[in-house]
C-alpha atoms as a PDB file:
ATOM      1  CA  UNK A   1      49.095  96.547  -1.664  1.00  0.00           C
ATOM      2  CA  UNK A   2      49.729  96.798  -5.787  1.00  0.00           C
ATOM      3  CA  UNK A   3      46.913  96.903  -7.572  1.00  0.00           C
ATOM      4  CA  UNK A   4      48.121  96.455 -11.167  1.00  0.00           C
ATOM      5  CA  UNK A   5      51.441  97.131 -12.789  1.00  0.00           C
ATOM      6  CA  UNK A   6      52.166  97.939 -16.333  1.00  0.00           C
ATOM      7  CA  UNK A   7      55.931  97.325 -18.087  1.00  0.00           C
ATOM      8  CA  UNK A   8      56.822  98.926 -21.297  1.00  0.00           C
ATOM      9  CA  UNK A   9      57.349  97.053 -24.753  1.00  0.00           C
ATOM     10  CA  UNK A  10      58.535  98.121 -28.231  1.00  0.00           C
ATOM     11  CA  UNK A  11      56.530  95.701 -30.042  1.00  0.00           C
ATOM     12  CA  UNK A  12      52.998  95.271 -28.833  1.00  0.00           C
ATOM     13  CA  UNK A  13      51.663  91.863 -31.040  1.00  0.00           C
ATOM     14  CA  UNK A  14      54.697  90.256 -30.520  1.00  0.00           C
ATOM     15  CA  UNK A  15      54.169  91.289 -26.563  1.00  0.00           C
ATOM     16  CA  UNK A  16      50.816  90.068 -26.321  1.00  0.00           C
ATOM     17  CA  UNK A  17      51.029  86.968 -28.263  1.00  0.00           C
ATOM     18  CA  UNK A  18      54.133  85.731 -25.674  1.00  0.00           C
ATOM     19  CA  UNK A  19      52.307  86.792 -22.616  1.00  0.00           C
ATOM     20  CA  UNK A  20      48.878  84.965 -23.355  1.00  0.00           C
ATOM     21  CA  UNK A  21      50.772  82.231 -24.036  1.00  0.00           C
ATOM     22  CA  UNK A  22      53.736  82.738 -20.953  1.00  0.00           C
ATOM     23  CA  UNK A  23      50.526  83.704 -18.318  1.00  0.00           C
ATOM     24  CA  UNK A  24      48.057  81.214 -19.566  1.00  0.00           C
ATOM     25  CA  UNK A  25      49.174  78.606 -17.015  1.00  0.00           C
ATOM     26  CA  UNK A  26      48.801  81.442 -14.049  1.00  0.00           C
ATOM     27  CA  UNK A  27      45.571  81.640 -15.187  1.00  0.00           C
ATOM     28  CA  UNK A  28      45.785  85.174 -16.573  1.00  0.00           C
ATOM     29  CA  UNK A  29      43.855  86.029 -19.521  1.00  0.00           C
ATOM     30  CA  UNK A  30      43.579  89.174 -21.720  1.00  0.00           C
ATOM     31  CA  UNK A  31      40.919  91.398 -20.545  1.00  0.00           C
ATOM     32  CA  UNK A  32      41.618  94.660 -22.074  1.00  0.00           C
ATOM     33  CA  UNK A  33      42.995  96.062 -25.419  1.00  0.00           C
ATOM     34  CA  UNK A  34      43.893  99.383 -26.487  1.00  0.00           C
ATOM     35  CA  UNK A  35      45.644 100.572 -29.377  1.00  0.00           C
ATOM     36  CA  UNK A  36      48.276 101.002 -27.518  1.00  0.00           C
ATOM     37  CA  UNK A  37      48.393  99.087 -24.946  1.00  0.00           C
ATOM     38  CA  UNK A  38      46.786  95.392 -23.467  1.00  0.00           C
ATOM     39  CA  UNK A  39      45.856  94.717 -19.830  1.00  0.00           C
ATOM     40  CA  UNK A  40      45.936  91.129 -18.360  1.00  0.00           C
ATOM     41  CA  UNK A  41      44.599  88.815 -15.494  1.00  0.00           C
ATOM     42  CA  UNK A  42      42.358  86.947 -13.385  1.00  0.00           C
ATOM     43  CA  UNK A  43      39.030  89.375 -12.797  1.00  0.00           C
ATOM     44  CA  UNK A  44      40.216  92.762 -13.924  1.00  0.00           C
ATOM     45  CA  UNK A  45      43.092  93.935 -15.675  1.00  0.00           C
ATOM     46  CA  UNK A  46      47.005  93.480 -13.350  1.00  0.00           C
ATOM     47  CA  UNK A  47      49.576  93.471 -15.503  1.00  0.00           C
ATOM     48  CA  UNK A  48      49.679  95.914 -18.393  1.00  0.00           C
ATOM     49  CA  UNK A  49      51.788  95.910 -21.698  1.00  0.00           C
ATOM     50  CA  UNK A  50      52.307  99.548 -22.912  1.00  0.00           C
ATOM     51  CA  UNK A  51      54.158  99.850 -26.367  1.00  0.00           C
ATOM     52  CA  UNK A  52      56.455 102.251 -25.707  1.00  0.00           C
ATOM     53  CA  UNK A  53      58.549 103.018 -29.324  1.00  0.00           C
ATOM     54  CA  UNK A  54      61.424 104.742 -27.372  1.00  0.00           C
ATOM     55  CA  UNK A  55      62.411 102.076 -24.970  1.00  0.00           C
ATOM     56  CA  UNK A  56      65.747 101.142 -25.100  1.00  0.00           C
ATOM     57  CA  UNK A  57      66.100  97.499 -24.526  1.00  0.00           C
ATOM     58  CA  UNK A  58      66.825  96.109 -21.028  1.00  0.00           C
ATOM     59  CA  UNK A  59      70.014  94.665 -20.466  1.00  0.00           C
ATOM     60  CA  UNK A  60      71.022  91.519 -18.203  1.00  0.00           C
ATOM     61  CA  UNK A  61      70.473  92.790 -15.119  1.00  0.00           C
ATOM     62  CA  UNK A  62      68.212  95.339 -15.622  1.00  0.00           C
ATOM     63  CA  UNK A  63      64.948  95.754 -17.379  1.00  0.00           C
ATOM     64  CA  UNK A  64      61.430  95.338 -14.948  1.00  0.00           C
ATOM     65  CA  UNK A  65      60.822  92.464 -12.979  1.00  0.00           C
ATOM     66  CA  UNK A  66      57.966  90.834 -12.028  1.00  0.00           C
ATOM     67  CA  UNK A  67      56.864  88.409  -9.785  1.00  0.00           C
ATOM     68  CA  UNK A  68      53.629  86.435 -10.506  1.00  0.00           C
ATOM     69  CA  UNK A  69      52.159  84.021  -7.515  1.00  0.00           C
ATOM     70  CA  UNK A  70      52.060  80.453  -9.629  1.00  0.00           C
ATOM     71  CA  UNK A  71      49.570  77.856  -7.230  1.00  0.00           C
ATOM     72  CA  UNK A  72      52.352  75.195  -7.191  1.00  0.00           C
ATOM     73  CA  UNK A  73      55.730  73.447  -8.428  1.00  0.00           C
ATOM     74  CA  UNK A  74      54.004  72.188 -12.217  1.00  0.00           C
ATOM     75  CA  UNK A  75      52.898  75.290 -12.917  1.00  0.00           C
ATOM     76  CA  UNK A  76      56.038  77.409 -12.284  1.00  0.00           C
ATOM     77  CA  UNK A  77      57.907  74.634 -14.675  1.00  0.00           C
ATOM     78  CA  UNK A  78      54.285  75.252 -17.221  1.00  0.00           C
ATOM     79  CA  UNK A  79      54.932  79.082 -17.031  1.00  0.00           C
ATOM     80  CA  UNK A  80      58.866  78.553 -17.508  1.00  0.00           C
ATOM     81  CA  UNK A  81      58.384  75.941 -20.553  1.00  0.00           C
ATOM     82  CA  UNK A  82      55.603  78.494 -22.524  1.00  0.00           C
ATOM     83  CA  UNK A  83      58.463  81.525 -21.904  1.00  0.00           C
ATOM     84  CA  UNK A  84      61.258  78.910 -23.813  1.00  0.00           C
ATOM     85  CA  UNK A  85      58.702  77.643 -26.316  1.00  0.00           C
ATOM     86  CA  UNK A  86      57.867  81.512 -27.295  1.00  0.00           C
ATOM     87  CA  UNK A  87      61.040  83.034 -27.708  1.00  0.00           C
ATOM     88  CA  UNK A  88      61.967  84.200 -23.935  1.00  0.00           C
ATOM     89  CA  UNK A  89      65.359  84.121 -22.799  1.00  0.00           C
ATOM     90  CA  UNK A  90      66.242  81.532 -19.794  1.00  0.00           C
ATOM     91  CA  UNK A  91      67.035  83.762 -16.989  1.00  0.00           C
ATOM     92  CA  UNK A  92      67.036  81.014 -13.696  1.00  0.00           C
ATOM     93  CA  UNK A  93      65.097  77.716 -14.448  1.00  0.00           C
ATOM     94  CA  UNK A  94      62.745  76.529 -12.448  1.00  0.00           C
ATOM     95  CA  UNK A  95      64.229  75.184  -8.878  1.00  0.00           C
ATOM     96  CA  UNK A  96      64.457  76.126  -4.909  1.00  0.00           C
ATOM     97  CA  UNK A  97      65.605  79.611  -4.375  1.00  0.00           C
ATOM     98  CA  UNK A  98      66.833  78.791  -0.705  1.00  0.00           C
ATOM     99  CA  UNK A  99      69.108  81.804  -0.650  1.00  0.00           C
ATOM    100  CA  UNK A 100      65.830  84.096  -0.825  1.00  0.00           C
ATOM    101  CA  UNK A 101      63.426  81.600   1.357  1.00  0.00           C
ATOM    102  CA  UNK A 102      63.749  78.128   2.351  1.00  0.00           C
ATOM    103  CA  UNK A 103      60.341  77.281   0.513  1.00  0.00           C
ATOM    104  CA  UNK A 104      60.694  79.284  -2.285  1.00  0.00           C
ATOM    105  CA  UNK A 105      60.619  77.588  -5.555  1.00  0.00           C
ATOM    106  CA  UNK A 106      60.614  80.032  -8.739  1.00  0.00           C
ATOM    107  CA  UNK A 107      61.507  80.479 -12.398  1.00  0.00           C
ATOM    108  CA  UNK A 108      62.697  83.453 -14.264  1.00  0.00           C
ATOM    109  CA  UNK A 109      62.687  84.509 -18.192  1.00  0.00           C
ATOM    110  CA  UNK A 110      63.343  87.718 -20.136  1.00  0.00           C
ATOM    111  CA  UNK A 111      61.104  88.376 -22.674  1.00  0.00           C
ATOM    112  CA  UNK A 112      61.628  90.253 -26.067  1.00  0.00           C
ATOM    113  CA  UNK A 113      61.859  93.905 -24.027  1.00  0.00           C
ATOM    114  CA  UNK A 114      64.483  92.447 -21.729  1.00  0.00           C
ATOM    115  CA  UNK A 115      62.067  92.439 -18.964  1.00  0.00           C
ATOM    116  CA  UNK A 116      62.260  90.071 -16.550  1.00  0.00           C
ATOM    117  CA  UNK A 117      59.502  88.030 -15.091  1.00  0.00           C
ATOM    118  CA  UNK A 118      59.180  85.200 -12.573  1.00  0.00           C
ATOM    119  CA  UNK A 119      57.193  82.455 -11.350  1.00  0.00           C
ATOM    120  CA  UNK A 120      56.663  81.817  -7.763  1.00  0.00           C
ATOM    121  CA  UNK A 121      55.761  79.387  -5.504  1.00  0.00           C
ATOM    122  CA  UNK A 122      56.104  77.720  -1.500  1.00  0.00           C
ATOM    123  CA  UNK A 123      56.726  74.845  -1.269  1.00  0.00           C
ATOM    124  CA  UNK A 124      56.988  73.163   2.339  1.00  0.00           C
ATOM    125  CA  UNK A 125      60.755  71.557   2.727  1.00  0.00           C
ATOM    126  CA  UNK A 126      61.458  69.454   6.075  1.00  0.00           C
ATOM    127  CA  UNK A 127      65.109  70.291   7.239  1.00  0.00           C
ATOM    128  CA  UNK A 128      67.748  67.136   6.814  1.00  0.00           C
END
């Protein structure tokens, strides 16, 4: 499977001080800096922010996207409410995704790069 994945960023402070913030509640944590670029998560480094100075920004419907495995409904709505409280961009609020899975319950947000990263969780649903 993935071991880590990096996405770039043309402003690497501003980067790092949304994601510790955005992956706090998925309990990722800073575990690496570089001058040049910051690695994130649980026990070793998984997501990477690499300033990148010639990135041209992502547009709606483009740009990375990233899933992160959140352990239930709250924190999905936690991650989504850090994203809108540190300048990310709304890009699905937090609610069922049925269309993908019948148990799948996300959130999405852009962040400064026009990236776009997500929030995912199951959640059981009994059929009406």
């Amino acid at each position: 499977m993935i071991d880590h994945v990096s996405i770039p960023v043309t402003n690497l402070p501003r980067a790092v001080k949304f994601y510790d913030e955005v992956l706090k509640p998925l309990g990722y944590t800073r575990l690496v800096e570089r001058e040049a670029t910051v690695g994130f998560g649980k026990r070793y480094p998984e997501f990477w922010l690499n300033l990148r100075d010639a990135v041209v920004l992502a547009r709606s419907g483009s740009g990375a996207h990233v899933a992160f495995r959140a352990r239930d409904v709250q924190t999905v709505q936690s991650f989504y409410d850090a994203a809108m409280a540190n300048g990310g961009t709304c890009d699905g609020p937090p609610g069922p995704r049925k269309a993908t899975h019948p148990d799948y319950f996300a959130a999405f947000v852009r962040d400064f790069d026009g990236n776009r990263v997500e929030a995912v969780t199951f959640v059981e649903t009994k059929d009406d």
